[in-house]
C-alpha atoms as a PDB file:
ATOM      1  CA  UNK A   1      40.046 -18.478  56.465  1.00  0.00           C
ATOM      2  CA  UNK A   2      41.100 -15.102  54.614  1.00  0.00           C
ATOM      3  CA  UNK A   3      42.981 -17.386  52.421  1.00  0.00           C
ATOM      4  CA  UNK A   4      39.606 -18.864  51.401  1.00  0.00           C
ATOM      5  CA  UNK A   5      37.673 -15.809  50.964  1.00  0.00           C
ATOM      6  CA  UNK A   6      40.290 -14.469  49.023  1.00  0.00           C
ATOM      7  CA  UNK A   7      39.934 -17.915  46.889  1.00  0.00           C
ATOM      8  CA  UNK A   8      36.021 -17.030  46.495  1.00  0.00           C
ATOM      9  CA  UNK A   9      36.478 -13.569  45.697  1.00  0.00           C
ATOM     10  CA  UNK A  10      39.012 -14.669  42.777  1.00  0.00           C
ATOM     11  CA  UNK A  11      37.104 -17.238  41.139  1.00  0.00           C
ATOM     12  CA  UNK A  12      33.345 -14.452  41.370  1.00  0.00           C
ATOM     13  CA  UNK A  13      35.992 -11.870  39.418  1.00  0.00           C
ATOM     14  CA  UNK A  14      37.158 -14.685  37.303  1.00  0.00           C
ATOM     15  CA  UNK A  15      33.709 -15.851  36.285  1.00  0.00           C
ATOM     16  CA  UNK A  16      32.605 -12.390  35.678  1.00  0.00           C
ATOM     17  CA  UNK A  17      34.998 -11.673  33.686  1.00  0.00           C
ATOM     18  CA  UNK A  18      35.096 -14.702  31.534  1.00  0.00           C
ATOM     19  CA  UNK A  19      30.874 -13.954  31.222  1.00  0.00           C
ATOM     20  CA  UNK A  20      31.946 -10.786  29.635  1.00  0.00           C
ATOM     21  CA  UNK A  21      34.436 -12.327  27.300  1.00  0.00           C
ATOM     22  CA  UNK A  22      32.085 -14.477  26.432  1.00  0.00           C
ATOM     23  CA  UNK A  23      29.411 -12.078  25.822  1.00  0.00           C
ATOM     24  CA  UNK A  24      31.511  -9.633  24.035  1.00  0.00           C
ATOM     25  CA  UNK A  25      32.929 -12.499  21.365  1.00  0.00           C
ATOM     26  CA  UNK A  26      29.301 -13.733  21.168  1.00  0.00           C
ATOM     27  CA  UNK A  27      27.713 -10.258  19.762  1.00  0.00           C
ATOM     28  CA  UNK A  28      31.342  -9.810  17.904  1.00  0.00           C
ATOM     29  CA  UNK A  29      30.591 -12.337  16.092  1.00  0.00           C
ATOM     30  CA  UNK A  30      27.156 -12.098  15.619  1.00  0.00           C
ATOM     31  CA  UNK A  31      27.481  -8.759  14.422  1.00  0.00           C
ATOM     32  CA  UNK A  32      30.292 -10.008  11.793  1.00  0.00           C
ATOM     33  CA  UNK A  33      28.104 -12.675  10.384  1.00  0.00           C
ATOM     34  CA  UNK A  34      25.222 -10.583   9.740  1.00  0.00           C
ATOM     35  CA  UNK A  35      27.945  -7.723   8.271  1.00  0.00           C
ATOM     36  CA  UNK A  36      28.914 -10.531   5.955  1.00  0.00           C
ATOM     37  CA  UNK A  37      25.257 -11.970   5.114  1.00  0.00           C
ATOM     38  CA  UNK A  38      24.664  -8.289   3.912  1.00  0.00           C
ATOM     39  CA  UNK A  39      27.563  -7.657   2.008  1.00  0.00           C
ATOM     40  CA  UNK A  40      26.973 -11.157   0.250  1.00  0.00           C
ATOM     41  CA  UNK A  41      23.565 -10.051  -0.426  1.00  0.00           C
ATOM     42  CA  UNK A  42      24.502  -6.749  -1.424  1.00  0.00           C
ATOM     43  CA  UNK A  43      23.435  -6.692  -4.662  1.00  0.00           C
ATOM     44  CA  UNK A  44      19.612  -7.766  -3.783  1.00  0.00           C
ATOM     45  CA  UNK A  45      20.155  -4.618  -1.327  1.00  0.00           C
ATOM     46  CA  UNK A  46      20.065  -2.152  -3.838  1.00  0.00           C
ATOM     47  CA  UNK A  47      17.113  -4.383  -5.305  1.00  0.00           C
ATOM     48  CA  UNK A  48      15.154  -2.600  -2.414  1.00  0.00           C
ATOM     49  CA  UNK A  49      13.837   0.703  -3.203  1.00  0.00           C
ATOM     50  CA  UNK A  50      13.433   3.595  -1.281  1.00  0.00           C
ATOM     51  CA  UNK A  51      10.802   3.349   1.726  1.00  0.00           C
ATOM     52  CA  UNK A  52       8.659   5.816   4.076  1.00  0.00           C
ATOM     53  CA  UNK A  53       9.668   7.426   7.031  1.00  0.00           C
ATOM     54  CA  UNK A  54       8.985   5.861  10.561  1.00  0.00           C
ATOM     55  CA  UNK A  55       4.781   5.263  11.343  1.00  0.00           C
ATOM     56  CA  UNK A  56       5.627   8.442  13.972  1.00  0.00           C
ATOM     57  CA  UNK A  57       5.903  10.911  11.092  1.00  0.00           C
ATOM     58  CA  UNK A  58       3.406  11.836   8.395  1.00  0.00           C
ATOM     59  CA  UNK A  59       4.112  11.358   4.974  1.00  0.00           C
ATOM     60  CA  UNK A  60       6.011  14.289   3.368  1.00  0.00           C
ATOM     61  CA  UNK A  61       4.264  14.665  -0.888  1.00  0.00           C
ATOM     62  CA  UNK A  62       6.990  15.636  -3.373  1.00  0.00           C
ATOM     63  CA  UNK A  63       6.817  18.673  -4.642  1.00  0.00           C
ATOM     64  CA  UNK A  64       4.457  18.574  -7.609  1.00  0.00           C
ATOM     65  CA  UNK A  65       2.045  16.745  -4.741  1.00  0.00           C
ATOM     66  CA  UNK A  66       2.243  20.075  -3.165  1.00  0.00           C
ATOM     67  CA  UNK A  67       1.320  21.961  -5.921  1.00  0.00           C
ATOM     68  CA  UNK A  68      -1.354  19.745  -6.838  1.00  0.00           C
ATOM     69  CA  UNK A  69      -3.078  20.489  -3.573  1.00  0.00           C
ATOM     70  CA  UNK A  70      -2.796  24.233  -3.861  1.00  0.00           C
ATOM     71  CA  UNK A  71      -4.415  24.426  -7.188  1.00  0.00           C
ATOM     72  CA  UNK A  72      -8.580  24.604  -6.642  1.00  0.00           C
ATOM     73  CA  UNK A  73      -9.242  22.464  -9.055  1.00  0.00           C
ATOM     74  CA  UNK A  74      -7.907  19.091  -6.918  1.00  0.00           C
ATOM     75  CA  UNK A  75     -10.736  19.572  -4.091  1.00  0.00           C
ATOM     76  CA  UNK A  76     -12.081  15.940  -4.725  1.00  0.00           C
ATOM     77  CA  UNK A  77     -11.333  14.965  -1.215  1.00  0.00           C
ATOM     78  CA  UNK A  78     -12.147  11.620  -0.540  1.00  0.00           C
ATOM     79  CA  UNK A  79     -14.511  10.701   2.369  1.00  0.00           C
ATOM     80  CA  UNK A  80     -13.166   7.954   4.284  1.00  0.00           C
ATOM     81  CA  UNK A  81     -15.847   8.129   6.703  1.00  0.00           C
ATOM     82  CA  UNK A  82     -17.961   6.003   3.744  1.00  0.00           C
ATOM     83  CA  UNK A  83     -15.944   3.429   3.813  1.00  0.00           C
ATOM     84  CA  UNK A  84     -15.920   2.557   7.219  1.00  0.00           C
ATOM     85  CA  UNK A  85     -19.751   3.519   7.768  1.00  0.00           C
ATOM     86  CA  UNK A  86     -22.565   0.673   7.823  1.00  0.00           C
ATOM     87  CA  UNK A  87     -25.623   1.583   5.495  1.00  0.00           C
ATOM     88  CA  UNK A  88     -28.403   2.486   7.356  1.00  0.00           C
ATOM     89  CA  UNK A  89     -32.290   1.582   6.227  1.00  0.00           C
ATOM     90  CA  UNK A  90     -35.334   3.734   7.416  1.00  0.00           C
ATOM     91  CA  UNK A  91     -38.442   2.535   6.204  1.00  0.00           C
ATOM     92  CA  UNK A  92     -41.549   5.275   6.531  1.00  0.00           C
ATOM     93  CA  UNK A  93     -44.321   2.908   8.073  1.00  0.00           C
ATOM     94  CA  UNK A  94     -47.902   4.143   6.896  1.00  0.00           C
ATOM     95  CA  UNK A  95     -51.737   3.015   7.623  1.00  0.00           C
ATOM     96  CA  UNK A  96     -52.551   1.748   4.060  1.00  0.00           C
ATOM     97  CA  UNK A  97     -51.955  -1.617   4.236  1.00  0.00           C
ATOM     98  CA  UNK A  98     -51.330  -2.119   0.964  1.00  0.00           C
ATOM     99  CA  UNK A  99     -48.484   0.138   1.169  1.00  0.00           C
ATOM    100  CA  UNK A 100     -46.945  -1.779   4.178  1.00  0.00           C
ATOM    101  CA  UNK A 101     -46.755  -4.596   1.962  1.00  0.00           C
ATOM    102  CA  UNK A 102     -45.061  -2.985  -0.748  1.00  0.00           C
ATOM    103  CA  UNK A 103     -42.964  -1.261   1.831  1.00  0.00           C
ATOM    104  CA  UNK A 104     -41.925  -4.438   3.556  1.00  0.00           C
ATOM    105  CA  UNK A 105     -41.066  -5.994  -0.128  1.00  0.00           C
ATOM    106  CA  UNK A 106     -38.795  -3.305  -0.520  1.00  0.00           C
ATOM    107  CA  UNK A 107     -37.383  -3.838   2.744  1.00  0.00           C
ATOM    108  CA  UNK A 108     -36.271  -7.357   1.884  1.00  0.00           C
ATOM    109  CA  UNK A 109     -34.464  -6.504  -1.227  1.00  0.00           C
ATOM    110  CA  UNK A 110     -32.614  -3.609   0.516  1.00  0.00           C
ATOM    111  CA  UNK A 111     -31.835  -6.198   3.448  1.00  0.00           C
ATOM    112  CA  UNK A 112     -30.098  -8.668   0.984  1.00  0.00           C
ATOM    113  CA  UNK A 113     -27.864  -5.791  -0.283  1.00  0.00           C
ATOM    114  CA  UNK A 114     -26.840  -4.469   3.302  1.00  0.00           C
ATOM    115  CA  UNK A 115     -23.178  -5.879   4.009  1.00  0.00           C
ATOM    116  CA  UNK A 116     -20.676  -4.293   6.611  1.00  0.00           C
ATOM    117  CA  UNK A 117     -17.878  -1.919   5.000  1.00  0.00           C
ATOM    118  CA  UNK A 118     -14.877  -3.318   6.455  1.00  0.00           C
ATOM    119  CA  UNK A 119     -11.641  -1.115   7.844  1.00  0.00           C
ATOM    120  CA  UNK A 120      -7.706  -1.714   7.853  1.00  0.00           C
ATOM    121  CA  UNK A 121      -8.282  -3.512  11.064  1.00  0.00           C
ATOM    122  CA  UNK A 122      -9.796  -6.549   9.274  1.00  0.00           C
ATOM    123  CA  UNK A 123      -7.336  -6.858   6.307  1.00  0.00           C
ATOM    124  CA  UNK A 124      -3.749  -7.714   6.417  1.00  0.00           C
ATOM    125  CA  UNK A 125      -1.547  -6.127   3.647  1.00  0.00           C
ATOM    126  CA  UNK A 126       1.370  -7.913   2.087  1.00  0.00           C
ATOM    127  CA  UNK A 127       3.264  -6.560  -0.115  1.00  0.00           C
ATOM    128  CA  UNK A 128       5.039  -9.016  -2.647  1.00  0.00           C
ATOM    129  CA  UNK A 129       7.339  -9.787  -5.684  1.00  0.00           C
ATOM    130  CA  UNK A 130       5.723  -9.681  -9.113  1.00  0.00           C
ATOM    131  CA  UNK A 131       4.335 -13.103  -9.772  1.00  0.00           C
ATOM    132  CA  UNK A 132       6.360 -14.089 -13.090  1.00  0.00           C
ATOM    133  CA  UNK A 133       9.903 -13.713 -11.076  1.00  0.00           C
ATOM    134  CA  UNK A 134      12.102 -16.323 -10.455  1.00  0.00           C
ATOM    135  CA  UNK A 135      11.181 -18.396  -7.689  1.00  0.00           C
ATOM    136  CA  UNK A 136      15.711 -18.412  -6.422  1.00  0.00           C
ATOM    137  CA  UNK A 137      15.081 -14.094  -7.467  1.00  0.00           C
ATOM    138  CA  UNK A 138      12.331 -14.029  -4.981  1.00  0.00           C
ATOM    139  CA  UNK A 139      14.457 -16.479  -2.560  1.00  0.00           C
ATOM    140  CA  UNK A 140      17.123 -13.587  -3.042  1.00  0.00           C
ATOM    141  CA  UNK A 141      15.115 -10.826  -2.115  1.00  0.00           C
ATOM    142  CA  UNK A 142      13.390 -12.113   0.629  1.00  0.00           C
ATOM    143  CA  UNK A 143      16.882 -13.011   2.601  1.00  0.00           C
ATOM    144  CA  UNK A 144      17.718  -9.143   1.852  1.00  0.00           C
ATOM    145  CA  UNK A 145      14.735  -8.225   3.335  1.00  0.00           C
ATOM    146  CA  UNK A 146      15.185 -10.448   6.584  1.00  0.00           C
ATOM    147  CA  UNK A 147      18.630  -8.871   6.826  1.00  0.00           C
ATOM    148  CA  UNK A 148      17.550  -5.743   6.344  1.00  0.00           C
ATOM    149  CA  UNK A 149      14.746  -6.099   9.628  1.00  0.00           C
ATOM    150  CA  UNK A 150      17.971  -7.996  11.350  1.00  0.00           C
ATOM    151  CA  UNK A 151      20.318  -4.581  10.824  1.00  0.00           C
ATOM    152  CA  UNK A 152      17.534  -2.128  12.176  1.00  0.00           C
ATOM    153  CA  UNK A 153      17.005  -4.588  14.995  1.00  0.00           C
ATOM    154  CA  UNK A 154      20.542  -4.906  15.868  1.00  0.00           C
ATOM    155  CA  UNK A 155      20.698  -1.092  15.457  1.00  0.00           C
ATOM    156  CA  UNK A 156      17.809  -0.198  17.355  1.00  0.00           C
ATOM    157  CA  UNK A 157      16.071   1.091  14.222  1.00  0.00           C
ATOM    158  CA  UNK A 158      12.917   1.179  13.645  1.00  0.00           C
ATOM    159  CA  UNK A 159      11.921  -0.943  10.264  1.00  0.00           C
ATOM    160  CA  UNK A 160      10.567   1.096   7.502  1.00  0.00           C
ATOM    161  CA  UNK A 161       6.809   0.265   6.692  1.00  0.00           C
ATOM    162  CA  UNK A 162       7.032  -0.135   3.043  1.00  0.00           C
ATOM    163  CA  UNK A 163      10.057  -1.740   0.791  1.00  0.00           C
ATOM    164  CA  UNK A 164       9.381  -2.220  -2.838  1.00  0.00           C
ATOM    165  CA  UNK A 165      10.868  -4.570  -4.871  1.00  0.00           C
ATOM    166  CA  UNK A 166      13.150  -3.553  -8.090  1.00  0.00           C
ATOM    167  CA  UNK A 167      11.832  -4.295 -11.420  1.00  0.00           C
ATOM    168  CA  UNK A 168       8.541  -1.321 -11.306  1.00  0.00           C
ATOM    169  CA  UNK A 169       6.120  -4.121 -10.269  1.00  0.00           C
ATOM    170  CA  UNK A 170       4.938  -5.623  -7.135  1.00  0.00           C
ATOM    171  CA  UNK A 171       1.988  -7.133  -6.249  1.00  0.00           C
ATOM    172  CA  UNK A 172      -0.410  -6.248  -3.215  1.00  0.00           C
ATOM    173  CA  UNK A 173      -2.586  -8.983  -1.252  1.00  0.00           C
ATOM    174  CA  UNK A 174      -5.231  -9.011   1.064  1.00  0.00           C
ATOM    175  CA  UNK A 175      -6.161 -11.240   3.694  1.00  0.00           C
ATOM    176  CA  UNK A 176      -8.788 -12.002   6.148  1.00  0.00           C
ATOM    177  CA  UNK A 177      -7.462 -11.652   9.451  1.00  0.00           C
ATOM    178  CA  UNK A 178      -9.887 -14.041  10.830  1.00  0.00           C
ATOM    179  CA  UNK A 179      -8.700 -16.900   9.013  1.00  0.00           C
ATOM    180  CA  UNK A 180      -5.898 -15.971   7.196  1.00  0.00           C
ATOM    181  CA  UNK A 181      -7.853 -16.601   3.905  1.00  0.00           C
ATOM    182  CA  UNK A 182      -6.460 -14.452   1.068  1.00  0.00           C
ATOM    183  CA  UNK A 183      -9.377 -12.199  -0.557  1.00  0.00           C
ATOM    184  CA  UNK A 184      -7.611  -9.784  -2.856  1.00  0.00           C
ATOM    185  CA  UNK A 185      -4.745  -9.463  -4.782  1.00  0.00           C
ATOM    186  CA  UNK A 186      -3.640  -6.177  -6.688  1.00  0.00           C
ATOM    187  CA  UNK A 187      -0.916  -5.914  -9.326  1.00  0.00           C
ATOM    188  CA  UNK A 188       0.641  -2.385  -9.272  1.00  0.00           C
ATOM    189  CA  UNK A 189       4.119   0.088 -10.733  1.00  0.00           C
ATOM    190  CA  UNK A 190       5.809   1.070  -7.770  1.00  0.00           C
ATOM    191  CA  UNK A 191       8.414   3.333  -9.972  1.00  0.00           C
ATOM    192  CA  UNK A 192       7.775   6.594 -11.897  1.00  0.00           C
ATOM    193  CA  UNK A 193       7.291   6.314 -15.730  1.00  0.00           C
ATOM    194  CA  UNK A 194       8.534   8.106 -18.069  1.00  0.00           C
ATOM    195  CA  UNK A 195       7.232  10.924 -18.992  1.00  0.00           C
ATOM    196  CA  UNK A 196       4.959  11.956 -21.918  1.00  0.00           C
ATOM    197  CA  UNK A 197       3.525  15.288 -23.810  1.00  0.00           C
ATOM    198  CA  UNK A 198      -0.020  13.691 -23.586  1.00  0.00           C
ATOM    199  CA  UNK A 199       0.314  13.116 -19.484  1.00  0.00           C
ATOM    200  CA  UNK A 200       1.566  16.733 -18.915  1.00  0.00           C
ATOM    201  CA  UNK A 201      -1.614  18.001 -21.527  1.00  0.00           C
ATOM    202  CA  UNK A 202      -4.093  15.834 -19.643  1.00  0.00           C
ATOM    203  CA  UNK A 203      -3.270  16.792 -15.940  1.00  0.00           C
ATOM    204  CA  UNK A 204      -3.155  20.686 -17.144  1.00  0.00           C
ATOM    205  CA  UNK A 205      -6.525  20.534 -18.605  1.00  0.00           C
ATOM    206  CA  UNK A 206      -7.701  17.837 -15.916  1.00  0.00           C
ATOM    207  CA  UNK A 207      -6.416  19.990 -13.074  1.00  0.00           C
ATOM    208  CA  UNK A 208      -5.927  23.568 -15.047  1.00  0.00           C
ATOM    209  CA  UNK A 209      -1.783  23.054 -13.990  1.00  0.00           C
ATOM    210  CA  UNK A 210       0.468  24.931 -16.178  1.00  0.00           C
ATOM    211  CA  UNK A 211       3.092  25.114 -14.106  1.00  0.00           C
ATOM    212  CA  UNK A 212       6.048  22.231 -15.577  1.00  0.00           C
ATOM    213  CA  UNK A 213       7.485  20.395 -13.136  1.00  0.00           C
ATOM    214  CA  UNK A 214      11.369  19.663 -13.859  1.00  0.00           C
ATOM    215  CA  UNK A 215      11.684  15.687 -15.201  1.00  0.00           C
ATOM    216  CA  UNK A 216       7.778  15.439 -15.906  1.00  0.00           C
ATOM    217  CA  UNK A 217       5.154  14.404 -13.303  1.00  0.00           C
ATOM    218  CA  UNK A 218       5.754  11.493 -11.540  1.00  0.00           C
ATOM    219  CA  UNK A 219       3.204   8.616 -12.747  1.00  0.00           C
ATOM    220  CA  UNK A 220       2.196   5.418 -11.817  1.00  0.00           C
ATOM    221  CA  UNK A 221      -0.419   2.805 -12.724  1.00  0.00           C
ATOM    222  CA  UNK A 222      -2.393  -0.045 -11.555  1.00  0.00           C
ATOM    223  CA  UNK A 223      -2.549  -3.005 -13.463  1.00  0.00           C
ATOM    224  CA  UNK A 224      -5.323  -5.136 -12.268  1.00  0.00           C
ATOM    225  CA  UNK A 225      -7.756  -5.092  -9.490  1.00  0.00           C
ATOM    226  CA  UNK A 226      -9.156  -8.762  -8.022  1.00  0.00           C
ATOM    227  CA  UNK A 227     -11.445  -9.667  -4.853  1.00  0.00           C
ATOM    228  CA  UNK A 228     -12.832 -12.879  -4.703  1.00  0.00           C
ATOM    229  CA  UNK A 229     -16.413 -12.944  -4.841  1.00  0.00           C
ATOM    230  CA  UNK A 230     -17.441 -13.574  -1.373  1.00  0.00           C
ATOM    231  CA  UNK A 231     -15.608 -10.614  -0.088  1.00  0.00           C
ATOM    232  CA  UNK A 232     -17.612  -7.973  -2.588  1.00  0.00           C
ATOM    233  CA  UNK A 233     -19.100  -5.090  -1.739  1.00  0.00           C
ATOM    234  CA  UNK A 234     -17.370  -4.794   1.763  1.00  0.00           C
ATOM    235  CA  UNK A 235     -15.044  -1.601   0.755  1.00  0.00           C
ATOM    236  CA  UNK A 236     -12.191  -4.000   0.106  1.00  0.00           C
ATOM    237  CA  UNK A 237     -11.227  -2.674  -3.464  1.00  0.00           C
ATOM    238  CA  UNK A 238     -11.515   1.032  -1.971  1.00  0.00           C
ATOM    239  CA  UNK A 239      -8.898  -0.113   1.454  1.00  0.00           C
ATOM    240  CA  UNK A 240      -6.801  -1.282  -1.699  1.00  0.00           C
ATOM    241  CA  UNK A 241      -6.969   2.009  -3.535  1.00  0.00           C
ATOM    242  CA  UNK A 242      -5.873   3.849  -0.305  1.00  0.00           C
ATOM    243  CA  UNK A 243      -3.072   1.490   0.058  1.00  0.00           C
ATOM    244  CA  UNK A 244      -1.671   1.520  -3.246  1.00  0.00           C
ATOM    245  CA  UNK A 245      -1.861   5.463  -3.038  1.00  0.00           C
ATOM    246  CA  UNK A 246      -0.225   5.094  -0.094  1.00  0.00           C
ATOM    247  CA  UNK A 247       2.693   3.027  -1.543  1.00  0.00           C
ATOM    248  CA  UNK A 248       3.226   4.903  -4.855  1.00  0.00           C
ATOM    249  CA  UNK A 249       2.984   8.350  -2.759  1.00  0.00           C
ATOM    250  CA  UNK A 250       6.252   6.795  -1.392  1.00  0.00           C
ATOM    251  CA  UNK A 251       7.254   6.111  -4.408  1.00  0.00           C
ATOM    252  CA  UNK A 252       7.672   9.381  -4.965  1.00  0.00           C
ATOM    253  CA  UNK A 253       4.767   9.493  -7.876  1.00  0.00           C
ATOM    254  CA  UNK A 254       1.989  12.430  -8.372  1.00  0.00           C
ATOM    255  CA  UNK A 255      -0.565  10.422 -10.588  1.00  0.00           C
ATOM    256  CA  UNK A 256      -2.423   6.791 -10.564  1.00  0.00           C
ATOM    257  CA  UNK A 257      -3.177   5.840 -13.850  1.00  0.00           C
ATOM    258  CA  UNK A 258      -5.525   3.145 -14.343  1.00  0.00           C
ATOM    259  CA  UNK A 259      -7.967   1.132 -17.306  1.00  0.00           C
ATOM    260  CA  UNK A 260     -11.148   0.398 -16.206  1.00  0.00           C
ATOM    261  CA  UNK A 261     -12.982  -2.356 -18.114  1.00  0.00           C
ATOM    262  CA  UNK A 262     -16.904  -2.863 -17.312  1.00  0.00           C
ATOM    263  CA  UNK A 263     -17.884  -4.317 -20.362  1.00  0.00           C
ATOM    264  CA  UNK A 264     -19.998  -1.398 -21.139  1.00  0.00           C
ATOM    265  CA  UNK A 265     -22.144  -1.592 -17.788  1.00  0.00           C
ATOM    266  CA  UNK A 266     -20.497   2.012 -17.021  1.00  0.00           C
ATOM    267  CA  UNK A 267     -20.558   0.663 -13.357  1.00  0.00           C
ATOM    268  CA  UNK A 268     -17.052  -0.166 -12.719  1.00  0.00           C
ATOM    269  CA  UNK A 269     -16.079   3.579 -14.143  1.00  0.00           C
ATOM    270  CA  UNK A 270     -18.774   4.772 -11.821  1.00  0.00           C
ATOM    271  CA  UNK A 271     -17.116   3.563  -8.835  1.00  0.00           C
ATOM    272  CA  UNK A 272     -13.778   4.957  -9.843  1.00  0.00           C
ATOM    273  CA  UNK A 273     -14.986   8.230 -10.078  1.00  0.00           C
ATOM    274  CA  UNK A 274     -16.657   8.035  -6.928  1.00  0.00           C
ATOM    275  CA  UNK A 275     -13.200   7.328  -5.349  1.00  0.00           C
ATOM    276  CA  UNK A 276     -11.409  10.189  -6.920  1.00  0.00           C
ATOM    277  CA  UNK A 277     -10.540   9.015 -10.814  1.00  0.00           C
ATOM    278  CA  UNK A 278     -11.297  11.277 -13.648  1.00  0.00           C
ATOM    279  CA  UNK A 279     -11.571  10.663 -17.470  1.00  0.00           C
ATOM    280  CA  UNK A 280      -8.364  10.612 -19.298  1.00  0.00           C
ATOM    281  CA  UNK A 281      -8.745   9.886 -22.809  1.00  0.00           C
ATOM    282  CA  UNK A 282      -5.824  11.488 -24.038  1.00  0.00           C
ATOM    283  CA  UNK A 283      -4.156   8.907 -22.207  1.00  0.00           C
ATOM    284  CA  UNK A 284      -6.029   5.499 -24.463  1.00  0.00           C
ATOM    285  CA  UNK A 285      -3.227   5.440 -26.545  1.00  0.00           C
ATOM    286  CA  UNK A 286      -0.095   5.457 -24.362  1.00  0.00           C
ATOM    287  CA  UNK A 287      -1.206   3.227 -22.040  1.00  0.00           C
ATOM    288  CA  UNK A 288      -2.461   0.199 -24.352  1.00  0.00           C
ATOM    289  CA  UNK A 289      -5.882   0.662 -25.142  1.00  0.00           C
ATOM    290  CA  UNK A 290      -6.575   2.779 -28.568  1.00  0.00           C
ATOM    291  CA  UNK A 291     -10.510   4.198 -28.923  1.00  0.00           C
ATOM    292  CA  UNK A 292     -11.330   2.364 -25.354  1.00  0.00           C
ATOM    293  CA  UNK A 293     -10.466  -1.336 -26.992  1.00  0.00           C
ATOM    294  CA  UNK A 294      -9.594  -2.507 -23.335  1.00  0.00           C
ATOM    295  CA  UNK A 295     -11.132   0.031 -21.116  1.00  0.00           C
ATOM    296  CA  UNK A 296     -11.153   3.479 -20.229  1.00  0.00           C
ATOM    297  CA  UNK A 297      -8.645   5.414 -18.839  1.00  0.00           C
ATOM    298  CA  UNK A 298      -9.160   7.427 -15.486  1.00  0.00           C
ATOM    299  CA  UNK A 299      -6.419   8.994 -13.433  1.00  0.00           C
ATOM    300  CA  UNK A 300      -5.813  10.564  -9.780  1.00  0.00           C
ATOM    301  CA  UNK A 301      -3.366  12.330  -7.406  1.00  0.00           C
ATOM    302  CA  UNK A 302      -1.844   9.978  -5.062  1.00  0.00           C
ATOM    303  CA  UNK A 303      -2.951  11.720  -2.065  1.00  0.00           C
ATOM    304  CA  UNK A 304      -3.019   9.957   1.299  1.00  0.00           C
ATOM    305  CA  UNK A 305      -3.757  10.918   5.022  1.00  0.00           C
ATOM    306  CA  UNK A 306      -0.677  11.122   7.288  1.00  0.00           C
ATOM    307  CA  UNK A 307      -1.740   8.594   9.528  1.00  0.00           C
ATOM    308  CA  UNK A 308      -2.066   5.516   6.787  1.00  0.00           C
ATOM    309  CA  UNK A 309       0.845   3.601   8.357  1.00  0.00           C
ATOM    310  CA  UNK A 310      -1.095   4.137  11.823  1.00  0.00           C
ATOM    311  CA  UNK A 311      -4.383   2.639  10.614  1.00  0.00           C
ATOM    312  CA  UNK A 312      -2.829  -0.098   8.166  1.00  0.00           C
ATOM    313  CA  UNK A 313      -0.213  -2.384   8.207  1.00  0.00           C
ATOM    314  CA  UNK A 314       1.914  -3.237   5.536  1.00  0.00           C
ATOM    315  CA  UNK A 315       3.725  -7.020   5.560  1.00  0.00           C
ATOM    316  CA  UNK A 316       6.740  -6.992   3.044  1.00  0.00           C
ATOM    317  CA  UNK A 317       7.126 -10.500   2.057  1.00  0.00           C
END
């Protein structure tokens, strides 16, 4: 009988131990592959610029960013609260009623324009290659990208919010979560340009800065702006300008530089203002569009509330 229970008690230690033999080759070697997918893909690695700290910590502005919000001259604060706000309609109702008529014409027409401002928690963000690369370059960087979320899982690491791709360019969609439909696509820099006397004359008399900042202010640009025609005139195009700000502020650039193009409607320039852009024609030349040929140019510190990453989320590819 002791014979036997020794027996039992030999073979549980043997079959714990081989469990952990087992379980130590298994992650051995799962670590080793994914050590070798990365090395093999090392080159697309450094294809992956840097990226923002964790969603727990609020975005730290480069230094010229910090200047820029010292100076009194940048106090064009945005208000979000208009974006996420539903329009409201009073209607004064009177005796006359000729004038209730009138009044309930007016009514009608206002009705037709009323549409719900959407929020970050209706869009999804993705974040992509530009369109003209390679389809295998794209293949490429998307493995790098997988291995990349494979090393902070393994790690215990938590995955940055934002990788850009290398090249300056990306492009930014948006999509309905309630169908998955994409409504928006945004092409964008996601690198700092080079710099330029006429930038560093137009943000000093823009924003009354004299102060140089070593290696030139950082600037970035968008290049076009799309939503597809249902989805106007819900705040989409002004989540998208608080997400690319949010991306280029990682980036590590001061200024958004931008043409707008309203085929002389003066709406379109309007609306830019009204989110924060400013006049730069100092700036037609440089950035492709001589004596307003193309557009107008308008430009704007990347400034961004710390809790962006909390209220949107950012898919990269």
């Amino acid at each position: 009988q002791t014979h036997k229970t020794n027996l039992r008690r030999f073979k549980s230690l043997f079959t714990t131990l081989h469990e952990g033999i087992y379980f130590y080759v298994t992650m051995t070697f799962t670590y080793r592959f994914l050590h070798f997918v990365m090395i093999w893909l090392g080159s697309n690695m450094k294809s992956l610029e840097a990226y923002a700290p964790s969603t727990s910590k609020s975005i730290s502005p480069s230094s010229s960013s910090l200047l820029l919000a010292s100076t009194k001259s940048i106090r064009r604060t945005i208000n979000s609260k208009k974006y996420h706000s539903y329009i409201s309609l009073s209607l004064s109702q009177t005796n006359n009623d000729s004038k209730n008529n009138n009044n309930n014409n007016k009514e009608e027409e206002k009705e037709k324009e009323i549409i719900e401002q959407w929020t970050h928690a209706q869009v999804e963000w993705r974040l992509r290659p530009p369109e003209e690369m390679p389809l295998f370059e794209k293949l490429k960087i998307q493995a790098a990208a997988k291995a990349i979320r494979a090393e902070c899982l393994l790690y215990d690491q938590p995955v940055p919010p934002i990788l850009c791709p290398k090249g300056g360019q990306a492009v930014l969609e948006a999509y309905d979560k309630s169908n998955r439909k994409k409504i928006g696509r945004f092409g964008i820099t996601t690198n700092r340009g080079p710099p330029a006397l006429e930038i560093d004359e137009t943000i000093q008399d823009i924003y009354d800065i004299n102060q140089q900042i070593l290696g030139g202010y950082g600037i970035a640009a968008i290049i076009y702006m799309f939503v597809e025609p249902e989805y106007r005139k819900r705040g989409i195009g002004a989540l998208a300008l608080e997400v690319i700000a949010a991306i280029q502020t990682v980036q590590n650039c001061d200024f958004t530089v931008l043409v707008a193009d309203d085929d002389g409607s003066n709406k379109l320039i309007e609306w830019y203002e009204e989110s924060g852009y400013t006049k730069a024609p100092k700036l037609q030349n440089i950035f492709g569009s001589p004596d307003g040929k193309y557009g107008l140019t308008m430009i704007r510190p990347t400034q961004v509330s710390s809790d962006i990453f909390a209220r949107c989320q950012i898919k990269w590819w």
